[in-house]
PDB file of N, CA and C in Angstrom:
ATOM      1  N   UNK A   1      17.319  17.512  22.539  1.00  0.00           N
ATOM      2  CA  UNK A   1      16.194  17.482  21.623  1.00  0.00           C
ATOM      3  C   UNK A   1      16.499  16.528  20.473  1.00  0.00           C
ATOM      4  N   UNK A   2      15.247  15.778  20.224  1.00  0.00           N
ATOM      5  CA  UNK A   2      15.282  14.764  19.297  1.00  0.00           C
ATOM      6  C   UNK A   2      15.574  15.013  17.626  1.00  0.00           C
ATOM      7  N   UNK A   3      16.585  15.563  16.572  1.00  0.00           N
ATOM      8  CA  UNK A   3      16.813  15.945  15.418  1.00  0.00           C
ATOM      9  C   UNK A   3      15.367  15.300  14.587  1.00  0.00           C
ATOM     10  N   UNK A   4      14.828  15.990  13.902  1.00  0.00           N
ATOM     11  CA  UNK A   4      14.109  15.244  12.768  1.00  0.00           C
ATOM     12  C   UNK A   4      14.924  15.016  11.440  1.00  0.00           C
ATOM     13  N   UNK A   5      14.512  13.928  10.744  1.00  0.00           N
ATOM     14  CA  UNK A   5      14.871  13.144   9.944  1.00  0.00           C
ATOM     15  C   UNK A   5      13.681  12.988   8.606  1.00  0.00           C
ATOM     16  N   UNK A   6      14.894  13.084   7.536  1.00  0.00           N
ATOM     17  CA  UNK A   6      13.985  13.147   6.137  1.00  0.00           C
ATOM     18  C   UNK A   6      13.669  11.467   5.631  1.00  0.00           C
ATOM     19  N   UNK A   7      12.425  11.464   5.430  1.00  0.00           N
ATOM     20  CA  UNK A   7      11.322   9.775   4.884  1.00  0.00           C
ATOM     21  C   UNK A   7      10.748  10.367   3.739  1.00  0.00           C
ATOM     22  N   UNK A   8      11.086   9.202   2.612  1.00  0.00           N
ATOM     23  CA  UNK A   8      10.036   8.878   2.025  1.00  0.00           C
ATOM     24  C   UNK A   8       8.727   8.323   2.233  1.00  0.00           C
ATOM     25  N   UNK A   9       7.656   8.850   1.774  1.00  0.00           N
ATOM     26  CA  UNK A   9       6.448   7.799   1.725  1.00  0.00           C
ATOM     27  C   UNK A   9       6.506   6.529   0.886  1.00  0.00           C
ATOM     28  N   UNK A  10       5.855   5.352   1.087  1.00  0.00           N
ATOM     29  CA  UNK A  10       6.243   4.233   0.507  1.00  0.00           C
ATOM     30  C   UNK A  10       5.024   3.857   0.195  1.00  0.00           C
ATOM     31  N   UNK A  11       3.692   4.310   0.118  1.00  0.00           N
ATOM     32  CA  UNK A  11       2.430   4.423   0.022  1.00  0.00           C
ATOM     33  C   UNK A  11       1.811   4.929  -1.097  1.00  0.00           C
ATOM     34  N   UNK A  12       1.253   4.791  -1.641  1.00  0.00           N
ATOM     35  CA  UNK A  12      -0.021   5.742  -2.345  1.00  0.00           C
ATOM     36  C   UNK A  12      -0.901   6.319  -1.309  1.00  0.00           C
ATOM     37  N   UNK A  13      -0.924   8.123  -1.748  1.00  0.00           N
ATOM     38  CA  UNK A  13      -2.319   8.375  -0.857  1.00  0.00           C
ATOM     39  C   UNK A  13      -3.500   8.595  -1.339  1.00  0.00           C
ATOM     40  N   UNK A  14      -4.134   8.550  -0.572  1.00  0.00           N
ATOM     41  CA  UNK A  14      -6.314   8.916  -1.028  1.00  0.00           C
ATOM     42  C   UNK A  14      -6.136  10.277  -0.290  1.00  0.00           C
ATOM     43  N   UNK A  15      -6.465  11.366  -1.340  1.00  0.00           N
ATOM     44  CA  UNK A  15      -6.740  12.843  -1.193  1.00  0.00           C
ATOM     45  C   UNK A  15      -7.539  13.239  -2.425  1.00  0.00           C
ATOM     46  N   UNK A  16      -8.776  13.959  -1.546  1.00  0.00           N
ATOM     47  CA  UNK A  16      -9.304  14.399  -2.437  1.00  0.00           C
ATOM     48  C   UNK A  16     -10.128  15.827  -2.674  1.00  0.00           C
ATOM     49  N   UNK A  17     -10.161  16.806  -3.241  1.00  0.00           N
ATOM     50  CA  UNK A  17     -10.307  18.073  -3.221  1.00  0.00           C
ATOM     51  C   UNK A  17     -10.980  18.899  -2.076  1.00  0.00           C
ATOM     52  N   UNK A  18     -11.099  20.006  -1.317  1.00  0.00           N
ATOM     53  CA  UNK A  18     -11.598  20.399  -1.270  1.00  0.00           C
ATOM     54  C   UNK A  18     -12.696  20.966  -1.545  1.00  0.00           C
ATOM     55  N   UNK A  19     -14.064  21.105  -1.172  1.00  0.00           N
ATOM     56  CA  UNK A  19     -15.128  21.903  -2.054  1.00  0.00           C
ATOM     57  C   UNK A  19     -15.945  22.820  -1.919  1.00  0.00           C
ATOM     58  N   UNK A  20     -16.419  23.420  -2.072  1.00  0.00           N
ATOM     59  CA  UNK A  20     -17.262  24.836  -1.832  1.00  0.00           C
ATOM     60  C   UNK A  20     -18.433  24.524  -0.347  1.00  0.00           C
ATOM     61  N   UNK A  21     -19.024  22.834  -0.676  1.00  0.00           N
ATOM     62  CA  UNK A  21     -19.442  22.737   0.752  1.00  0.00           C
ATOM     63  C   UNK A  21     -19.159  22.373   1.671  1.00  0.00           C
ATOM     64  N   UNK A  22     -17.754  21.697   1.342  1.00  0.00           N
ATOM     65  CA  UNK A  22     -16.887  21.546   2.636  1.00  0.00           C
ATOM     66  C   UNK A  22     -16.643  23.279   3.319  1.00  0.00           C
ATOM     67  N   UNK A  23     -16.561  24.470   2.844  1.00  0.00           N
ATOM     68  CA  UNK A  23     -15.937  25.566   3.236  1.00  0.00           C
ATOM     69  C   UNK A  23     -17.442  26.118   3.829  1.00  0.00           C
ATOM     70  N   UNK A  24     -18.272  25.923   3.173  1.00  0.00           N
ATOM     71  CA  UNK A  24     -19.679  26.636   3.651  1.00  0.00           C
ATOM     72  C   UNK A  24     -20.229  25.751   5.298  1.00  0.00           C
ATOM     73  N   UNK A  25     -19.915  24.219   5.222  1.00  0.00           N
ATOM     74  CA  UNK A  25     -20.119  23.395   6.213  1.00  0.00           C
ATOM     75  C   UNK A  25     -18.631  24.132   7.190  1.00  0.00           C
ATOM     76  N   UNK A  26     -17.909  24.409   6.952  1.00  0.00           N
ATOM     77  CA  UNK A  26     -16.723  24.943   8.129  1.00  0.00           C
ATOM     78  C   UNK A  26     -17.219  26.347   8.829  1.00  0.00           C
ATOM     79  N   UNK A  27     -17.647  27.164   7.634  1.00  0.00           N
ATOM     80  CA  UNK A  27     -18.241  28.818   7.921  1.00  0.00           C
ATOM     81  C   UNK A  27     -19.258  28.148   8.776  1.00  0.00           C
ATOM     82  N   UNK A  28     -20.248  27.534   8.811  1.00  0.00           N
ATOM     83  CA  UNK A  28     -21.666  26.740   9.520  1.00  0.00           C
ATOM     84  C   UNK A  28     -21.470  26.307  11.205  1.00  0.00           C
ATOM     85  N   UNK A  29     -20.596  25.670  11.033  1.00  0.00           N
ATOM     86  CA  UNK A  29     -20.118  23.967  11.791  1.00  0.00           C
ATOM     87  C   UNK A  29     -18.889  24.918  12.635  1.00  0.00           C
ATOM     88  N   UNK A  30     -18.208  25.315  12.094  1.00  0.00           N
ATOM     89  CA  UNK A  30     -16.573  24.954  12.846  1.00  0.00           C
ATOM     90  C   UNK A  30     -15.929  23.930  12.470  1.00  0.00           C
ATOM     91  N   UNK A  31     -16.120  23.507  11.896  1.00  0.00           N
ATOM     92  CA  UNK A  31     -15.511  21.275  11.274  1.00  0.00           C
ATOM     93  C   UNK A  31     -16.016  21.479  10.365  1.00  0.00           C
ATOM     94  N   UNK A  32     -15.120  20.956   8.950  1.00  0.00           N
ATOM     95  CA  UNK A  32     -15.410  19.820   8.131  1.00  0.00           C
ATOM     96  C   UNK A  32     -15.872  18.510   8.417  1.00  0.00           C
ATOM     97  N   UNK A  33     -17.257  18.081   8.427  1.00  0.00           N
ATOM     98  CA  UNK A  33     -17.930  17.209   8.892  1.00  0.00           C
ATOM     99  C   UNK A  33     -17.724  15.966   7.732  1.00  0.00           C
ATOM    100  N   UNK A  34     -17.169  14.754   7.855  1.00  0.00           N
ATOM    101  CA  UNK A  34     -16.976  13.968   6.810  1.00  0.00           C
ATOM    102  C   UNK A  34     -18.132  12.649   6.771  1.00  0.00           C
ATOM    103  N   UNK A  35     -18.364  12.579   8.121  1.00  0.00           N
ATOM    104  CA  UNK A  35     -19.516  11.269   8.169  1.00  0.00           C
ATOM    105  C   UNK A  35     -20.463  12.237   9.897  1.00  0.00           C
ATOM    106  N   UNK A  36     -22.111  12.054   9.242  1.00  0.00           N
ATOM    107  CA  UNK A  36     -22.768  12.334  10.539  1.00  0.00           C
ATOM    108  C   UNK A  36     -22.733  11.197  10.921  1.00  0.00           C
ATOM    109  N   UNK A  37     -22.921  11.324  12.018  1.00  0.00           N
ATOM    110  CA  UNK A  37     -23.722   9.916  12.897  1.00  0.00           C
ATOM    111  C   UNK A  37     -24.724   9.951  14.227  1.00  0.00           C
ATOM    112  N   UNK A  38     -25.549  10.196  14.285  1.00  0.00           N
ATOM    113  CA  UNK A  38     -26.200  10.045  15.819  1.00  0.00           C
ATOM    114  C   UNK A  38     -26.029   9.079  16.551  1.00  0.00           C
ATOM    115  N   UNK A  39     -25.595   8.215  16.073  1.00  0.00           N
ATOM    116  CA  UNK A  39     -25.222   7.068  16.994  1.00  0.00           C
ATOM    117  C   UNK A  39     -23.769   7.053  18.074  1.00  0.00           C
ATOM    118  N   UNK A  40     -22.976   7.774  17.055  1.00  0.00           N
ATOM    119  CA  UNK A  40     -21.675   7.767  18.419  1.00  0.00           C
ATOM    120  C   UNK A  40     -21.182   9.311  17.255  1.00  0.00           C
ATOM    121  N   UNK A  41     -19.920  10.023  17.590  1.00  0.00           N
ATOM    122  CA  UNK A  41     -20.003  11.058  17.458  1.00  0.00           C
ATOM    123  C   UNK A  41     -19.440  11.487  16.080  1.00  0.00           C
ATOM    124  N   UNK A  42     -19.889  12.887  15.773  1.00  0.00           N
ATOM    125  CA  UNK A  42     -19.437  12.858  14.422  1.00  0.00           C
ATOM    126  C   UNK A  42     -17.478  13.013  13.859  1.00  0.00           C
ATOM    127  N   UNK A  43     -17.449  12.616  13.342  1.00  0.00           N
ATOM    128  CA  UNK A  43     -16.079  12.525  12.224  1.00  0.00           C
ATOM    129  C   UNK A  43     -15.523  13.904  11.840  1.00  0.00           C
ATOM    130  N   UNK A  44     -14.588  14.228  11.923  1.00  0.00           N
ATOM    131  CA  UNK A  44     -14.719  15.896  11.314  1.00  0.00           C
ATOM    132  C   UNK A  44     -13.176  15.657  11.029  1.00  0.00           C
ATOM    133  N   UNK A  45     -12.505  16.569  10.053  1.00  0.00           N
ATOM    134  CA  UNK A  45     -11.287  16.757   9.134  1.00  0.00           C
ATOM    135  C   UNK A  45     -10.467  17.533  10.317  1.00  0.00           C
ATOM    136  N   UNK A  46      -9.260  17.023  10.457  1.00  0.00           N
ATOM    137  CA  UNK A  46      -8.143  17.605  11.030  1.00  0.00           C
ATOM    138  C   UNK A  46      -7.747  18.800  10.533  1.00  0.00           C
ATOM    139  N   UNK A  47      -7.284  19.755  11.095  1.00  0.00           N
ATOM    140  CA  UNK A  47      -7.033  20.981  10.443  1.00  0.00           C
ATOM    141  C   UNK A  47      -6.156  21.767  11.472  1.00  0.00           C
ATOM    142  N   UNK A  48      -4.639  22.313  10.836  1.00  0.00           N
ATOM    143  CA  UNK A  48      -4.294  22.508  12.020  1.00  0.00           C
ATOM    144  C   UNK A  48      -4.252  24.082  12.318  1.00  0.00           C
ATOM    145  N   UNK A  49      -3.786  24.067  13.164  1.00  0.00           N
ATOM    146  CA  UNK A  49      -4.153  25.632  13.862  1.00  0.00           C
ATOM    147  C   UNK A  49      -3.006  26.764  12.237  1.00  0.00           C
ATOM    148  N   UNK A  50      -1.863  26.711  11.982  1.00  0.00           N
ATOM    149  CA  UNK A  50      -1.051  27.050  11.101  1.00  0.00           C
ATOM    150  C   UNK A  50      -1.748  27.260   9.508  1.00  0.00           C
ATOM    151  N   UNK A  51      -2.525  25.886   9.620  1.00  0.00           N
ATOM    152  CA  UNK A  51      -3.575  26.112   8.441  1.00  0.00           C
ATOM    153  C   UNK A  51      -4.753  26.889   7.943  1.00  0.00           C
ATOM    154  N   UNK A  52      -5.384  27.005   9.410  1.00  0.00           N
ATOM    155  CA  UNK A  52      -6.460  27.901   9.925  1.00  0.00           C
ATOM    156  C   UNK A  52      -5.805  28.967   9.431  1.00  0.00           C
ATOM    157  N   UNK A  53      -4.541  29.426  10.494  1.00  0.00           N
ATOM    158  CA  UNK A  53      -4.361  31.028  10.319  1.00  0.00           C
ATOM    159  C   UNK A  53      -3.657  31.595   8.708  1.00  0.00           C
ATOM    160  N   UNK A  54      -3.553  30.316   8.088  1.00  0.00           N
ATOM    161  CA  UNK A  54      -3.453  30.938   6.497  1.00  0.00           C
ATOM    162  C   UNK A  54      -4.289  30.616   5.799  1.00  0.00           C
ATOM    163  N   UNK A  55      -5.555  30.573   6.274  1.00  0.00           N
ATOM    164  CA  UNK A  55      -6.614  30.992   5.680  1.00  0.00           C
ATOM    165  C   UNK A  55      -7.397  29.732   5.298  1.00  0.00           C
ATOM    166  N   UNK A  56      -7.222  28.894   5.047  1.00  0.00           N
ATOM    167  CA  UNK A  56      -7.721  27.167   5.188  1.00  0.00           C
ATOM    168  C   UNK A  56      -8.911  26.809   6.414  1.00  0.00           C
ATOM    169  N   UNK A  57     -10.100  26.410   5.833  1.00  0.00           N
ATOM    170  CA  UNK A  57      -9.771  25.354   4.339  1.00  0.00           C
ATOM    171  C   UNK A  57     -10.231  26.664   3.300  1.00  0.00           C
ATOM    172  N   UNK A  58      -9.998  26.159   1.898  1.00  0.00           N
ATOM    173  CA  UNK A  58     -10.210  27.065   0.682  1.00  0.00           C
ATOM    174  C   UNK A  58     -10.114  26.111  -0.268  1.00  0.00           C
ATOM    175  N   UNK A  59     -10.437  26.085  -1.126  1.00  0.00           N
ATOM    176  CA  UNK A  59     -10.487  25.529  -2.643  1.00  0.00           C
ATOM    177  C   UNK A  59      -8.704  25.752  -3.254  1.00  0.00           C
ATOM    178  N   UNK A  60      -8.639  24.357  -3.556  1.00  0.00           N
ATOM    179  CA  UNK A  60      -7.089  23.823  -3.624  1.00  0.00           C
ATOM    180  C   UNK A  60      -6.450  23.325  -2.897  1.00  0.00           C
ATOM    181  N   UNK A  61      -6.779  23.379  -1.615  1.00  0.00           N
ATOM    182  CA  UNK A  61      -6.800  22.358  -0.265  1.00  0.00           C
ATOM    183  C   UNK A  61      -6.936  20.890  -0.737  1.00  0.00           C
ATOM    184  N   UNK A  62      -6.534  20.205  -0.112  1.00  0.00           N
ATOM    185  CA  UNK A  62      -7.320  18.978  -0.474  1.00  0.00           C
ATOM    186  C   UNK A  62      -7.334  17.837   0.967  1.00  0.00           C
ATOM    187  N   UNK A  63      -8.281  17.162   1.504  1.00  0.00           N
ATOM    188  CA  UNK A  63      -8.290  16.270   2.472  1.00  0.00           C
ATOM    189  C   UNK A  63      -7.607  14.688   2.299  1.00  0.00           C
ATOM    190  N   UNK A  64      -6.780  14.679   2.985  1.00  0.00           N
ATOM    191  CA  UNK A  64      -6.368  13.178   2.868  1.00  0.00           C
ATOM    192  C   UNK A  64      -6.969  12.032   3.946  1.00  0.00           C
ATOM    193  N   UNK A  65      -6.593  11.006   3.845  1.00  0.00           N
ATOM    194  CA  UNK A  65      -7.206   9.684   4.783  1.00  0.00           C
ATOM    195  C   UNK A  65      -6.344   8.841   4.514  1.00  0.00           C
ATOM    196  N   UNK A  66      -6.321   8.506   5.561  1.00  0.00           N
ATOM    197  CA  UNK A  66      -5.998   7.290   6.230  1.00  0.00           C
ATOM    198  C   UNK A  66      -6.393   6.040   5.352  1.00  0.00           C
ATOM    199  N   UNK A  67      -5.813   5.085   4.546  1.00  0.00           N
ATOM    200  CA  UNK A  67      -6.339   4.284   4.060  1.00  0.00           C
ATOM    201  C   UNK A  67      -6.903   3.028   4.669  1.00  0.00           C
ATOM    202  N   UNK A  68      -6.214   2.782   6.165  1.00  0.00           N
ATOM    203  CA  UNK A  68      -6.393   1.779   6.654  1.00  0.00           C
ATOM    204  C   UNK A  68      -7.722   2.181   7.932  1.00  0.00           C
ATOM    205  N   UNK A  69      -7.816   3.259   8.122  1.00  0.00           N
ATOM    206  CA  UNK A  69      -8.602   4.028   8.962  1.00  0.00           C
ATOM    207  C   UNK A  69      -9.310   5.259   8.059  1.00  0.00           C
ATOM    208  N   UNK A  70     -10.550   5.052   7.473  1.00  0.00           N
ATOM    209  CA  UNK A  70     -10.939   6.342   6.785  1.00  0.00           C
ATOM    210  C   UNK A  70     -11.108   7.595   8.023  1.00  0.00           C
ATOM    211  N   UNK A  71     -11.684   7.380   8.866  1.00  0.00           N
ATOM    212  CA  UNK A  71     -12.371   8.394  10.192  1.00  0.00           C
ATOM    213  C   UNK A  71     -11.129   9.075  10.170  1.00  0.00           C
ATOM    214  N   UNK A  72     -10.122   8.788   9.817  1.00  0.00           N
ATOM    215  CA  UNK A  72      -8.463   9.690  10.222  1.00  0.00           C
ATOM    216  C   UNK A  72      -9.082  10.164   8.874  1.00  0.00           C
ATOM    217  N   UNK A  73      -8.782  11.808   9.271  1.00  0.00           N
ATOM    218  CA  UNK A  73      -8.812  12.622   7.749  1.00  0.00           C
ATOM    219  C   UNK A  73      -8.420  14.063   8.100  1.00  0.00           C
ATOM    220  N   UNK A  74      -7.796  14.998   7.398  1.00  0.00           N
ATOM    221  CA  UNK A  74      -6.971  16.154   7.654  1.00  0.00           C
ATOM    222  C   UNK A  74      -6.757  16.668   6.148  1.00  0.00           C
ATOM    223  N   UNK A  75      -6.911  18.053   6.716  1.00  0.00           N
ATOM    224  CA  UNK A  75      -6.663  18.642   5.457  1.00  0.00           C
ATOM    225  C   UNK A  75      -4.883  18.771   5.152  1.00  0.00           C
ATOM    226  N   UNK A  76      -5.009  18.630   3.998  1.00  0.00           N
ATOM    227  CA  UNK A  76      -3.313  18.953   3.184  1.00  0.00           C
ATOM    228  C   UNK A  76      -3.638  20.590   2.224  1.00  0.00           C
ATOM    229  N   UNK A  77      -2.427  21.832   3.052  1.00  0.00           N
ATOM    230  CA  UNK A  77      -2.812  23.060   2.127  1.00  0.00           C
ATOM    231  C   UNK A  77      -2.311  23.130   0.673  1.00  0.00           C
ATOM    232  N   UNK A  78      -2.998  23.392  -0.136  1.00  0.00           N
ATOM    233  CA  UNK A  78      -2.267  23.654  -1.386  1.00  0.00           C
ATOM    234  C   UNK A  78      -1.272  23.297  -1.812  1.00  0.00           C
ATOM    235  N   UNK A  79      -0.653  24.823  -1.187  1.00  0.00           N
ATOM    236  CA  UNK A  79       1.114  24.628  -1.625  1.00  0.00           C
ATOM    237  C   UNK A  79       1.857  23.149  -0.947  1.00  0.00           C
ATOM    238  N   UNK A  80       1.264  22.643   0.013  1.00  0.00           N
ATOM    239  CA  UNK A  80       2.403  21.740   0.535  1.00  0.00           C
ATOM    240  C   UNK A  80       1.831  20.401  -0.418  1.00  0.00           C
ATOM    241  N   UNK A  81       0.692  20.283  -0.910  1.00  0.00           N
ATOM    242  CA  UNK A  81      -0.057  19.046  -1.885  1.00  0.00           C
ATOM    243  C   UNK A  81       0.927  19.325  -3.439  1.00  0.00           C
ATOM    244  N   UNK A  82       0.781  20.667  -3.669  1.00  0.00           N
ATOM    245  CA  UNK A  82       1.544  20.746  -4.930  1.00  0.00           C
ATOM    246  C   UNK A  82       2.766  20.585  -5.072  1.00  0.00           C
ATOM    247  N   UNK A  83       3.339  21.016  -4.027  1.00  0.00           N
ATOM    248  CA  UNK A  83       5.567  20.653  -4.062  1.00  0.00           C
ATOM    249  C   UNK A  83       5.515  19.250  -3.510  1.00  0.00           C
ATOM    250  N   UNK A  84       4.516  18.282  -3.203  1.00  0.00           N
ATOM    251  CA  UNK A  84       4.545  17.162  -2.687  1.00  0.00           C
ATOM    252  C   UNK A  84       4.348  15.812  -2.659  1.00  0.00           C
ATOM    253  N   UNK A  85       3.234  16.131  -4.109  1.00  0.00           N
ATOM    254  CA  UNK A  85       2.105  14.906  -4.386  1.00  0.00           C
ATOM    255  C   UNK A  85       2.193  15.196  -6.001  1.00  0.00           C
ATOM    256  N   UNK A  86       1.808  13.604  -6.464  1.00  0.00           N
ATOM    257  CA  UNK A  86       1.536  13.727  -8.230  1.00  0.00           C
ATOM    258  C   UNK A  86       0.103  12.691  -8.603  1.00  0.00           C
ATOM    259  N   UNK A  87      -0.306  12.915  -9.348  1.00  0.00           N
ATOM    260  CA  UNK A  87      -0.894  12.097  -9.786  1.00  0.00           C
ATOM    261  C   UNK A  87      -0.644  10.629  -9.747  1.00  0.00           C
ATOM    262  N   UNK A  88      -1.211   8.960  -9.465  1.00  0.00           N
ATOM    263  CA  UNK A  88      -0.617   7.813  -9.930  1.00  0.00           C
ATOM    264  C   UNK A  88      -1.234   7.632 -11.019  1.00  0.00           C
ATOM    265  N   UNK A  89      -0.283   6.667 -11.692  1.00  0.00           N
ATOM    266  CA  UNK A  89      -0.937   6.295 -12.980  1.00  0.00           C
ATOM    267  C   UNK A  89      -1.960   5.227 -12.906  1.00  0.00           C
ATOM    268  N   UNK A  90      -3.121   4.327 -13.911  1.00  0.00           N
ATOM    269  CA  UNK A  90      -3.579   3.471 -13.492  1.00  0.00           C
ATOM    270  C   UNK A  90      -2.654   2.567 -12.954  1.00  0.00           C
ATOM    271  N   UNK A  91      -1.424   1.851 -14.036  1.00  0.00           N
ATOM    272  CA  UNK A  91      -0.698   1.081 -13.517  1.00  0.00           C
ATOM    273  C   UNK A  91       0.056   0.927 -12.170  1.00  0.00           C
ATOM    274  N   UNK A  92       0.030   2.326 -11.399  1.00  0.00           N
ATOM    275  CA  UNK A  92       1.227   2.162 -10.263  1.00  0.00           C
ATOM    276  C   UNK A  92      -0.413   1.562  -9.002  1.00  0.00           C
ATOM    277  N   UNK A  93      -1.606   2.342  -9.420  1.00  0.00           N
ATOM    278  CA  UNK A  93      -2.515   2.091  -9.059  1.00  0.00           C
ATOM    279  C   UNK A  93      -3.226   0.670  -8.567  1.00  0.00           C
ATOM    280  N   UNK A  94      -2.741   0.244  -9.892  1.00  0.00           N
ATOM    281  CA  UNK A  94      -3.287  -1.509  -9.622  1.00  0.00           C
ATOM    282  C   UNK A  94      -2.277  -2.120  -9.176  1.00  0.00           C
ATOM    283  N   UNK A  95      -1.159  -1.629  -9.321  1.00  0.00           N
ATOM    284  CA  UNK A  95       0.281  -2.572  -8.858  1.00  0.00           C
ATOM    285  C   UNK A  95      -0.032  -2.545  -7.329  1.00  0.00           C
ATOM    286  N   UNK A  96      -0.796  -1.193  -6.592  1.00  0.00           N
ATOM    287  CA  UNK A  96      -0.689  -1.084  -5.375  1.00  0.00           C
ATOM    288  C   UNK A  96      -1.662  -1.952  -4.970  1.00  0.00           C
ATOM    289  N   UNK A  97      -2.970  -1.796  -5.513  1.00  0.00           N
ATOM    290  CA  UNK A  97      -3.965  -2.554  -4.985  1.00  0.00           C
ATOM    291  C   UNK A  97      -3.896  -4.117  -4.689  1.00  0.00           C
ATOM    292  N   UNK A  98      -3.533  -4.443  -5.564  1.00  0.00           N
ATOM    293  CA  UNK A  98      -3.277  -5.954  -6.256  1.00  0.00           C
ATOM    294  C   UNK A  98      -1.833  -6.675  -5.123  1.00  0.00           C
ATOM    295  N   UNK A  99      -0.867  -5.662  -5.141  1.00  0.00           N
ATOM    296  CA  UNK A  99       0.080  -6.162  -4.023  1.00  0.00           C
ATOM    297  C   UNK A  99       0.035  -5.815  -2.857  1.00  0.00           C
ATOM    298  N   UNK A 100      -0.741  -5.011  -2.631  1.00  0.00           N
ATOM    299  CA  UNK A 100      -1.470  -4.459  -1.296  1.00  0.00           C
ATOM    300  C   UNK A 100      -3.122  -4.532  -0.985  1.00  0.00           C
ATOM    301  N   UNK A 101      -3.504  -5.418  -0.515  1.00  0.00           N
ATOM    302  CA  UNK A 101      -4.826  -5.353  -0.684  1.00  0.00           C
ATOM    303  C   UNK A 101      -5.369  -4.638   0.381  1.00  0.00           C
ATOM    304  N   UNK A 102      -4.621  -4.363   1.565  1.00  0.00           N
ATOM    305  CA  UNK A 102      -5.171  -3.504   2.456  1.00  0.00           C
ATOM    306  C   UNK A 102      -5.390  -2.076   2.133  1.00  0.00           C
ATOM    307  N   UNK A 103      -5.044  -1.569   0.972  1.00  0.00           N
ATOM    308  CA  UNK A 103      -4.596  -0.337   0.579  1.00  0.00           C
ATOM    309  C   UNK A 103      -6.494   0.023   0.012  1.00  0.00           C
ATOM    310  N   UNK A 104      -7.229  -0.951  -1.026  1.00  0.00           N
ATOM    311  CA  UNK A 104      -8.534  -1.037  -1.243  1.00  0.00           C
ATOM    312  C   UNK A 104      -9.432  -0.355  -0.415  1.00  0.00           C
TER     313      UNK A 104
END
């Protein structure tokens, strides 16, 4: 069996809250629906089974994406967003954009 191994992220991420109609659209739907479309099929938030059974999604959750792919999107629970993630500042913000333009 293959050992896992500890990474930094080297990225800024796009996450952004959970909300009361994301949870009412899940009670509804079954999915967090992020983009309709009738044209080809709808988009819906990753969520994994571990998350489900602790009670997710809920308010303090928050959904992340894919910056280079928005349609990639999954929820992040709480506790693992809070021991995990900080705020950027404007500056680390524009440093990213500006030297990363794919990141936009």
């Amino acid at each position: 069996m293959i050992k896992f191994k500890k990474y930094r992220r080297s990225q800024i991420a796009e996450l952004r809250p959970v909300t009361q109609d994301d949870i009412d659209m899940f009670i509804e739907y079954g999915d967090i629906i992020h983009r309709f479309n009738t044209q080809e099929p709808n988009r819906v938030v990753s969520i994994s089974q571990a998350d489900l059974e602790n009670g997710s999604p809920k308010i303090g959750d928050m959904i992340a994406r894919n910056p280079k792919s928005h349609d990639d999107q999954w929820l992040v629970a709480k506790k693992y967003f809070d021991d995990n993630f900080e705020p950027v500042s404007s500056k680390e913000y524009y440093n990213e954009t500006y030297t990363n333009p794919d990141q936009v």
